[in-house]
Protein backbone atom coordinates (compact mmCIF):
# COMPACT_ATOMS: atom_id res chain seq x y z
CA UNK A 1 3.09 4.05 -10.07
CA UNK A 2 4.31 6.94 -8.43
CA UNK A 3 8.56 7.31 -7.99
CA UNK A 4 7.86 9.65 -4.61
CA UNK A 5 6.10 8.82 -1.03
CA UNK A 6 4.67 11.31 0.62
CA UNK A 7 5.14 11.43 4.34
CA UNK A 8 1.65 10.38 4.87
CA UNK A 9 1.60 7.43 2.84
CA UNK A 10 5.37 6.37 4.24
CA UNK A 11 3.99 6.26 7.53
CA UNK A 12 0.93 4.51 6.78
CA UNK A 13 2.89 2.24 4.37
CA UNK A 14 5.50 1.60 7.01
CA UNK A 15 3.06 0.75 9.88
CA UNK A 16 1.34 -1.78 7.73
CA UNK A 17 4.77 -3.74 7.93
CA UNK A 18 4.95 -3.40 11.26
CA UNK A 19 8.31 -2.96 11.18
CA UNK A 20 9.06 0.91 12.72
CA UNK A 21 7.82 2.94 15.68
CA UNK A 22 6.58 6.19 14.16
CA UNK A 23 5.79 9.40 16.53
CA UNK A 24 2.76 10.64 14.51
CA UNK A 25 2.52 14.15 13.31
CA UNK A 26 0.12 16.49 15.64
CA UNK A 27 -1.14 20.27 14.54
CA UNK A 28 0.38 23.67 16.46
CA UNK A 29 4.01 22.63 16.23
CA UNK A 30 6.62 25.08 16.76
CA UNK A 31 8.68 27.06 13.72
CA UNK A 32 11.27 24.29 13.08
CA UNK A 33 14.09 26.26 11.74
CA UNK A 34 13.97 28.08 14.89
CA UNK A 35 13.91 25.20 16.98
CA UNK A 36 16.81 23.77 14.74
CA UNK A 37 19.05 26.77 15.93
CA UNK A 38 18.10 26.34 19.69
CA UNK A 39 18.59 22.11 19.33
CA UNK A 40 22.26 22.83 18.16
CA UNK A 41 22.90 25.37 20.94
CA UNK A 42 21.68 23.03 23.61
CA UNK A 43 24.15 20.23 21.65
CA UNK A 44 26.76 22.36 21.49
CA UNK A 45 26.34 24.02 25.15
CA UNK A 46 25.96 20.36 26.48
CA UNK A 47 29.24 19.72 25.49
CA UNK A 48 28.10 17.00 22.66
CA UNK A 49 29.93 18.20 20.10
CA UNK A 50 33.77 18.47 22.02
CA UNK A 51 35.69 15.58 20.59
CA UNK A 52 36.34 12.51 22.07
CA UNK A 53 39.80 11.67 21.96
CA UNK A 54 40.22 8.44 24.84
CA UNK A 55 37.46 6.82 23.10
CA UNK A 56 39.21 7.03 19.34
CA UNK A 57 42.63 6.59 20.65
CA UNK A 58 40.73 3.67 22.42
CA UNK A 59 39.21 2.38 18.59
CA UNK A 60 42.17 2.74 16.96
CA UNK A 61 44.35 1.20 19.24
CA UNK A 62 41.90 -1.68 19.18
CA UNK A 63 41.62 -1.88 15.41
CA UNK A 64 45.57 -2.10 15.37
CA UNK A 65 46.05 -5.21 17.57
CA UNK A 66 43.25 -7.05 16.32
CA UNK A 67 45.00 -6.10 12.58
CA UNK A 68 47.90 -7.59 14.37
CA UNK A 69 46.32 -10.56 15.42
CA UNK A 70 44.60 -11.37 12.05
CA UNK A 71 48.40 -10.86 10.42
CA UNK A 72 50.16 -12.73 13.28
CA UNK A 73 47.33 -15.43 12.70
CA UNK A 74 47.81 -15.44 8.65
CA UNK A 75 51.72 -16.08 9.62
CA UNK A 76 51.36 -19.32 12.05
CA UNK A 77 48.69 -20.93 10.16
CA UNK A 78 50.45 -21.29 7.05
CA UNK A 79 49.32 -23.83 4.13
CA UNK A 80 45.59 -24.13 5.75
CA UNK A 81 42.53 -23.74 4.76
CA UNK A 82 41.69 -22.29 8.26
CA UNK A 83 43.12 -19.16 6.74
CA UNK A 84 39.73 -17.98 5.33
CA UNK A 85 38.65 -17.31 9.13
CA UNK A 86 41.35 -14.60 9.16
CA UNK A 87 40.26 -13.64 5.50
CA UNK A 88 36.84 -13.21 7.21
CA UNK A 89 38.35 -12.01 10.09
CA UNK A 90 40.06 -8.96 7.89
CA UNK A 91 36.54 -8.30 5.71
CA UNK A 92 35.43 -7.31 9.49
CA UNK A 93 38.43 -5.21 10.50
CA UNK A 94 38.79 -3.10 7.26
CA UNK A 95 35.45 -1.91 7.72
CA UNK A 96 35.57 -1.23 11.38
CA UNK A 97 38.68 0.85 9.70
CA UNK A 98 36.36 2.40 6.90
CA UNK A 99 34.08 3.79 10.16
CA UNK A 100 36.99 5.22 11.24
CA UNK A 101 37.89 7.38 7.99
CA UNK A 102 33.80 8.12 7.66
CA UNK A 103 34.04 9.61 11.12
CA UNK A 104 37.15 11.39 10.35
CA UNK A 105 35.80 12.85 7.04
CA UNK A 106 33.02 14.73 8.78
CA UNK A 107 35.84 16.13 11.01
CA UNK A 108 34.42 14.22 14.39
CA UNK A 109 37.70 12.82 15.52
CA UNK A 110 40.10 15.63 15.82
CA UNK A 111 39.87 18.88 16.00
CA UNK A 112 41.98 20.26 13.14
CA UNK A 113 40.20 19.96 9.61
CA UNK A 114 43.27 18.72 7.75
CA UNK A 115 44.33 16.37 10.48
CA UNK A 116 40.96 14.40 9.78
CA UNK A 117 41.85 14.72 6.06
CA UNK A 118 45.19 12.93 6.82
CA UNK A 119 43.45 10.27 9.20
CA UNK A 120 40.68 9.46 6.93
CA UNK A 121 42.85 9.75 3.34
CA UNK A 122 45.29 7.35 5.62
CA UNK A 123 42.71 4.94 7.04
CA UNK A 124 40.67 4.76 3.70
CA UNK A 125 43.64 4.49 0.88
CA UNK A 126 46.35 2.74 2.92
CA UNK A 127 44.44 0.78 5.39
CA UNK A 128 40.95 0.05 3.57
CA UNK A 129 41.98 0.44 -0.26
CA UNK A 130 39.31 2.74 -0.99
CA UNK A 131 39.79 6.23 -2.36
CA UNK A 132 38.89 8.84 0.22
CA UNK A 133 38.55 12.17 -2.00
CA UNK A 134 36.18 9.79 -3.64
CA UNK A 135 33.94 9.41 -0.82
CA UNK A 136 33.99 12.84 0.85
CA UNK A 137 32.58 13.87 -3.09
CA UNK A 138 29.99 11.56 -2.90
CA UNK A 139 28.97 11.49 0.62
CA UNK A 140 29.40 15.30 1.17
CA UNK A 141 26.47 15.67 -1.88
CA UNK A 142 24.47 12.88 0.29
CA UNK A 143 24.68 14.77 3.38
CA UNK A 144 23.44 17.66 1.60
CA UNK A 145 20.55 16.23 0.15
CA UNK A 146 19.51 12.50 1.25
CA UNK A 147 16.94 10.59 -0.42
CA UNK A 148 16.50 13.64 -3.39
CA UNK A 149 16.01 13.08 -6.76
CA UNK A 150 18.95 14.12 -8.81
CA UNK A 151 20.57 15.44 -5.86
CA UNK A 152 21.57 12.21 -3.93
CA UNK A 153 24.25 9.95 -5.55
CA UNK A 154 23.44 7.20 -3.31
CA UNK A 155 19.75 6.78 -5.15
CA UNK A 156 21.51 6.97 -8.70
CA UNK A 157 21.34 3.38 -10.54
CA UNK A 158 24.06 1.31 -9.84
CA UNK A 159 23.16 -2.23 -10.49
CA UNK A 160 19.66 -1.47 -8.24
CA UNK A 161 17.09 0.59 -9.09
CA UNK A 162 15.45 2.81 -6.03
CA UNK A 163 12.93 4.37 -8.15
CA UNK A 164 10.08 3.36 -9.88
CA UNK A 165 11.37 5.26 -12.95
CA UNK A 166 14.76 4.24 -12.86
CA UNK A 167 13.37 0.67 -12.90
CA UNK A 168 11.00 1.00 -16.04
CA UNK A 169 14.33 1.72 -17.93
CA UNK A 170 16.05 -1.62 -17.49
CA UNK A 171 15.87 -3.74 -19.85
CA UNK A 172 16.95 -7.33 -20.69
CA UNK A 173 18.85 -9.28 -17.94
CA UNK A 174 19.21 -6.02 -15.45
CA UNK A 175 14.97 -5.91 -15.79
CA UNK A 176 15.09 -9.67 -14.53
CA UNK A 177 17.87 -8.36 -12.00
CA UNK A 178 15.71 -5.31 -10.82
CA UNK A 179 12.23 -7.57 -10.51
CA UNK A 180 14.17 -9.68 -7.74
CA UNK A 181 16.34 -6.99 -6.60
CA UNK A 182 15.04 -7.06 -3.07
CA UNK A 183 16.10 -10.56 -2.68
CA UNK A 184 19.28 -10.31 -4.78
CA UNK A 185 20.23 -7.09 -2.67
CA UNK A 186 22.24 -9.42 0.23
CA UNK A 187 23.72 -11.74 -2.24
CA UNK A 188 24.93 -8.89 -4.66
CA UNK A 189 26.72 -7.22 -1.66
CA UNK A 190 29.65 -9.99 -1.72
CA UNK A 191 30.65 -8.00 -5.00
CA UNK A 192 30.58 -4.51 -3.25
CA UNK A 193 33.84 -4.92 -1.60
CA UNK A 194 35.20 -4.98 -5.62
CA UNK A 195 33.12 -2.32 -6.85
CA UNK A 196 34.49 0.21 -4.22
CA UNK A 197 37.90 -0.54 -5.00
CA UNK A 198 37.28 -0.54 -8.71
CA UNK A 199 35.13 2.70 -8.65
CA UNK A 200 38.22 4.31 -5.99
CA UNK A 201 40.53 3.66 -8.60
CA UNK A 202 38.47 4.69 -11.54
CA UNK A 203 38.34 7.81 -9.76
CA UNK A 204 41.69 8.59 -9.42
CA UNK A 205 42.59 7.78 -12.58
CA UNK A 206 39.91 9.79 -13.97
CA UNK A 207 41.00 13.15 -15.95
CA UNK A 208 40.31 16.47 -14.30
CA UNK A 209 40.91 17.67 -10.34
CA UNK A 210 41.17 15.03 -7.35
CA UNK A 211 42.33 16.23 -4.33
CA UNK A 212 45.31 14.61 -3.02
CA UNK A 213 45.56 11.95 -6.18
CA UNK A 214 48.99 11.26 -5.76
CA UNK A 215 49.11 10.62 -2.15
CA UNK A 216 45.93 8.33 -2.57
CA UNK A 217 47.42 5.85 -5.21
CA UNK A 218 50.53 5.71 -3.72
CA UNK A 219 48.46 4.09 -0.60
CA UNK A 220 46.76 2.08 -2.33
CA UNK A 221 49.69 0.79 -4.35
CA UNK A 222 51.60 0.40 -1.26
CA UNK A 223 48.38 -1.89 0.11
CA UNK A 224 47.74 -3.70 -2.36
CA UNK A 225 51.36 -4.74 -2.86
CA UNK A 226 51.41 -5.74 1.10
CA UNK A 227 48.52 -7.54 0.64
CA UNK A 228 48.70 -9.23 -2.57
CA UNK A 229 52.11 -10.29 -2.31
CA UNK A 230 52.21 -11.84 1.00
CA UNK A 231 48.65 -13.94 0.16
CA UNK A 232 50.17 -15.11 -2.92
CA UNK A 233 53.72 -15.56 -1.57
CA UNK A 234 52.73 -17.51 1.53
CA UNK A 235 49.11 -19.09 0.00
CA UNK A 236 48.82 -22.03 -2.50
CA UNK A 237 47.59 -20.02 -5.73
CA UNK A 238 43.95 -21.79 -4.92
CA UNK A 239 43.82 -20.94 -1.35
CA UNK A 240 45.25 -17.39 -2.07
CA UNK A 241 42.15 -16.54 -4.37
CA UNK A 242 39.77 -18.45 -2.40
CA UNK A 243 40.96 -15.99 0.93
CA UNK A 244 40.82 -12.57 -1.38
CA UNK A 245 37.25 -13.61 -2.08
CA UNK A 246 36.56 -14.44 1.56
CA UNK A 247 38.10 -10.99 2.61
CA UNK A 248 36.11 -9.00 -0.40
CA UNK A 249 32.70 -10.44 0.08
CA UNK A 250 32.69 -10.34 4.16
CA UNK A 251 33.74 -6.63 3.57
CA UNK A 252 31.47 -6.05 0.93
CA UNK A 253 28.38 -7.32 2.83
CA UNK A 254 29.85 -5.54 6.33
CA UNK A 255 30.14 -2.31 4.59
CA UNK A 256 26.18 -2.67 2.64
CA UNK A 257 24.17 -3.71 5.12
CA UNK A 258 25.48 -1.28 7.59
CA UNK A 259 24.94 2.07 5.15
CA UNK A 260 21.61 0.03 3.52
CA UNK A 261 19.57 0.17 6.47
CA UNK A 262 20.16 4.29 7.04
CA UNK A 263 17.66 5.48 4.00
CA UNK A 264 16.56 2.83 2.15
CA UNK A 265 12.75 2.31 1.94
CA UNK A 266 12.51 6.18 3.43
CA UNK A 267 10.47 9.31 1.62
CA UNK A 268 12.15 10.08 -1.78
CA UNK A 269 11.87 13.83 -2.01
CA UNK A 270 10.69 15.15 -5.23
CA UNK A 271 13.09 17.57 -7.05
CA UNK A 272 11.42 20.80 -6.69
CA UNK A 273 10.57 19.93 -2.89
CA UNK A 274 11.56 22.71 -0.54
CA UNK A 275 12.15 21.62 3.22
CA UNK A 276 13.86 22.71 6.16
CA UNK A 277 17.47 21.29 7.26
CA UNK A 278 15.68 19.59 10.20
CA UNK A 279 12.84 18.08 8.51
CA UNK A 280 14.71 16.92 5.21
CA UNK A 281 17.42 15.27 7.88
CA UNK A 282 15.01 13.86 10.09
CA UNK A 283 12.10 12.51 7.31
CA UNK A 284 14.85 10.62 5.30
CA UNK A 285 16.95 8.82 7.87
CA UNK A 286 16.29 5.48 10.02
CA UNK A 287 17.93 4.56 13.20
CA UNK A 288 18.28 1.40 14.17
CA UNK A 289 17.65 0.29 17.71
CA UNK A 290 20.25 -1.76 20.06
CA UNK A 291 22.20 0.89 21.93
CA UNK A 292 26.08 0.17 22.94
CA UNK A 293 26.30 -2.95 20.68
CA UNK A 294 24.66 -1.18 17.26
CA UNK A 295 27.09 1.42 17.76
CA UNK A 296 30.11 -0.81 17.73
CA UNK A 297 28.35 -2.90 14.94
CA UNK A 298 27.46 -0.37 12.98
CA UNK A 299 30.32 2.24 13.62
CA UNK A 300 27.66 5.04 14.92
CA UNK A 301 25.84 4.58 12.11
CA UNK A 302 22.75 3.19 14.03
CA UNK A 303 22.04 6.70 15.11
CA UNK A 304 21.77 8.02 11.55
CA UNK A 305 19.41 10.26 12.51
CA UNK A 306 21.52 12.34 15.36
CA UNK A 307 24.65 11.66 12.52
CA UNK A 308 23.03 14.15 9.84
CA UNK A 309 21.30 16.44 11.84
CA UNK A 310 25.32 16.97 13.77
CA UNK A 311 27.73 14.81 11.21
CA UNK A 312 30.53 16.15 13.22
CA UNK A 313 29.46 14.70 16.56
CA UNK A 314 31.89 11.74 18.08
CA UNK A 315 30.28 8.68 17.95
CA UNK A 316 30.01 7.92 21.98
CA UNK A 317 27.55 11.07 21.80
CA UNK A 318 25.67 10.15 19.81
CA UNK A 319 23.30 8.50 22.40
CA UNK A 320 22.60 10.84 24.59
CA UNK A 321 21.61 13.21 21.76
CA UNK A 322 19.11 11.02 20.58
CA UNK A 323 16.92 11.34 23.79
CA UNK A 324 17.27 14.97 22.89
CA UNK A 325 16.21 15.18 19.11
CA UNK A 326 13.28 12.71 20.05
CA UNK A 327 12.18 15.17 22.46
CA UNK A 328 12.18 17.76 19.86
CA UNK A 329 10.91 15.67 16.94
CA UNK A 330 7.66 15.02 19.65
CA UNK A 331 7.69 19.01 19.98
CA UNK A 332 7.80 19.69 16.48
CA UNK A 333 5.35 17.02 15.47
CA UNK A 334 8.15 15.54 13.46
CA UNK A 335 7.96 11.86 12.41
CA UNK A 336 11.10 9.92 14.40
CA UNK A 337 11.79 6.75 12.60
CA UNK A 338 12.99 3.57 14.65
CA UNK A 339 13.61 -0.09 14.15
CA UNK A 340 15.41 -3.19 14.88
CA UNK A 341 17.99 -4.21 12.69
CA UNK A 342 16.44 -7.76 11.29
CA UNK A 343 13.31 -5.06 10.75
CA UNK A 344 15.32 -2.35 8.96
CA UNK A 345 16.59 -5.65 6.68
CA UNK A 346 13.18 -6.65 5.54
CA UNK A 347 11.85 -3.18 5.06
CA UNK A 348 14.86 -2.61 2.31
CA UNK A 349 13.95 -5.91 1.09
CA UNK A 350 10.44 -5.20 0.44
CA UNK A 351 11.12 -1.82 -0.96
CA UNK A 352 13.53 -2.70 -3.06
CA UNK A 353 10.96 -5.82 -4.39
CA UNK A 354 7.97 -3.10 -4.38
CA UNK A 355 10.88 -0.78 -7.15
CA UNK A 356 11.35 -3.49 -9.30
CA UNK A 357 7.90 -4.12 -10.40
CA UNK A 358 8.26 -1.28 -12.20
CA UNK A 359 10.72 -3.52 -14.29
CA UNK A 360 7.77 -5.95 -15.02
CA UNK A 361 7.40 -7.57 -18.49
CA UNK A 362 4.26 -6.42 -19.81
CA UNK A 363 2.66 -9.51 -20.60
CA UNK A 364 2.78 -10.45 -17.04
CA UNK A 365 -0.45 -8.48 -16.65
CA UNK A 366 -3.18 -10.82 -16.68
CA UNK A 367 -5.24 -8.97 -19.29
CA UNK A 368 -2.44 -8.47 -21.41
CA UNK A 369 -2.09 -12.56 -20.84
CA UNK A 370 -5.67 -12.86 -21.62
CA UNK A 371 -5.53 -11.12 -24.97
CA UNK A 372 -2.25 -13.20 -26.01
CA UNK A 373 -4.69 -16.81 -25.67
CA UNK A 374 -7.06 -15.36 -27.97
């Protein structure tokens, strides 16, 4: 089995799920990297890329009272077990937060550089608990290069394989894992909300350079000590785990199946490919369809296509530009990939499924079976 798709066999591969809308290639399109340079000068002269300070002022001020709420709630319910709705409640608003310092790391809520640096390292460490020089490493070297072997660090194994090859390694109780990945993918997300703290903190405590260490754990210590000590100063010791694991695993699944949907299932690109900015952005990324509703879902994330071809571009522009770049993906003869979320679900389910058999015990081939009855 092959570890890469082409772009041929993705398209016919996807359209025998039925799942996307695909606008086919046709011959005579126009010099791409060109066309790249003249689609950000229309962005940029359309005004697409100016920041969009009501609407964040807007989010944030939003986030805060419904953080309110959830703490004023957590305070008048007391000794209940009602309290793992707020739990819930805070598994959704930390990762409304975590959009926030994603949006801030590309630099597409203020202008200044550093001030984003200060929102995002504030929003991620002290508000989310995750560790925000962390994820600008990591996602900075996805941006880069999505879906490319050896290049993107959101295809490395990490408890699922998303190659063939990385598949055929496990063995033991990760190959039983990685043969039912697909359908383990959802339920394995209620642990994500611990691995990204764990993995934060490994980070920083890691030897060698990490921009603004210091200021990070302090954050986080600060958070965690807020947190921690008023669930298990106000909580029975029962209810106060039962809430933490509320809060992790709505957060965990929140934050997965909103980035899962983005590139999972897409091309892989080989690691000698050469392609353009445009077509390696375009090729690798899925939007999801919904409009005004996905974006507040999702955080902006629903237009992942528009987010890498402009990361820095405010999230309530992100629509417009979309009629835009499928203009110019038509143009270009440059496959546009759309679906609905439920669809975008069951794609990464069946991908993930269609990995794993590369994890197969060999005696489940029927002619190896045949042999062993002789």
């Amino acid at each position: 089995m092959k570890s890469t798709t082409s772009w041929d066999e993705h398209i016919s591969h996807t359209e025998t799920l039925g799942a996307i809308r695909v606008t086919k290639p046709r011959t005579g399109s126009m010099d791409i990297t060109r066309s790249y340079t003249a689609l950000s000068r229309v962005a940029r002269e359309s005004g697409l890329l100016n920041r969009a300070r009501w609407f964040y002022l807007a989010l944030v001020s939003l986030l805060t009272l419904a953080l309110g709420g959830a703490i004023t709630g957590f305070i008048l319910l007391g000794d209940s077990w009602f309290q793992l709705l707020i739990a819930g409640a805070l598994g959704l608003i930390f990762t409304q937060f975590a959009f926030l310092a994603h949006e801030a790391s590309h630099r597409a809520v203020l202008e200044s550089g550093p001030a984003n640096d200060r929102v995002g390292r504030f929003l991620a460490a002290g508000v989310v608990g995750i560790s925000y020089a962390w994820w600008m490493t990591k996602h900075t070297r996805h941006h880069a290069n999505p879906n490319k072997l050896g290049k993107d660090p959101d295809i490395d194994f990490d408890t699922i394989s998303f190659t063939e090859e990385s598949a055929a390694k496990q063995r033991g109780v990760m190959a039983f894992v990685t043969r039912r990945q697909g359908w383990l993918f959802f339920p394995m997300l209620t642990l994500e909300g611990i691995n990204l703290h764990v993995t934060s903190l490994r980070t920083l405590f890691a030897r060698g350079p990490v921009k603004g260490r210091w200021i990070e754990l302090g954050l986080m210590a600060a958070r965690f000590a807020i947190y921690f000590g008023a669930i298990f100063t106000f909580l029975p010791l029962g209810m106060a785990f039962a809430f933490i694991g509320v809060q992790l695993a709505v957060f965990g699944i929140y934050m997965g199946a909103s980035f899962a949907p983005n590139h999972k299932g897409m091309p892989i690109i080989p690691k000698d490919a050469k392609l353009d900015f445009f077509s390696k952005q375009v090729l690798t990324s899925r939007n999801i369809s919904g409009g005004w509703w996905a974006s507040a879902l999702f955080g902006g994330l629903n237009y992942q296509v528009e987010h890498h071809l402009f990361p820095n571009m405010p999230r309530p522009h992100l629509a417009k530009t979309r009629e835009v770049v499928r203009e110019y993906c038509r143009t270009l003869d440059v496959p546009y990939t759309e679906t609905t979320v439920l669809q975008s679900y069951a794609i990464v389910v069946r991908y993930l499924n269609r990995v794993g058999l590369a994890a197969r015990d060999p005696f489940d081939c029927p002619m190896v079976n045949q042999f062993r009855r002789v």
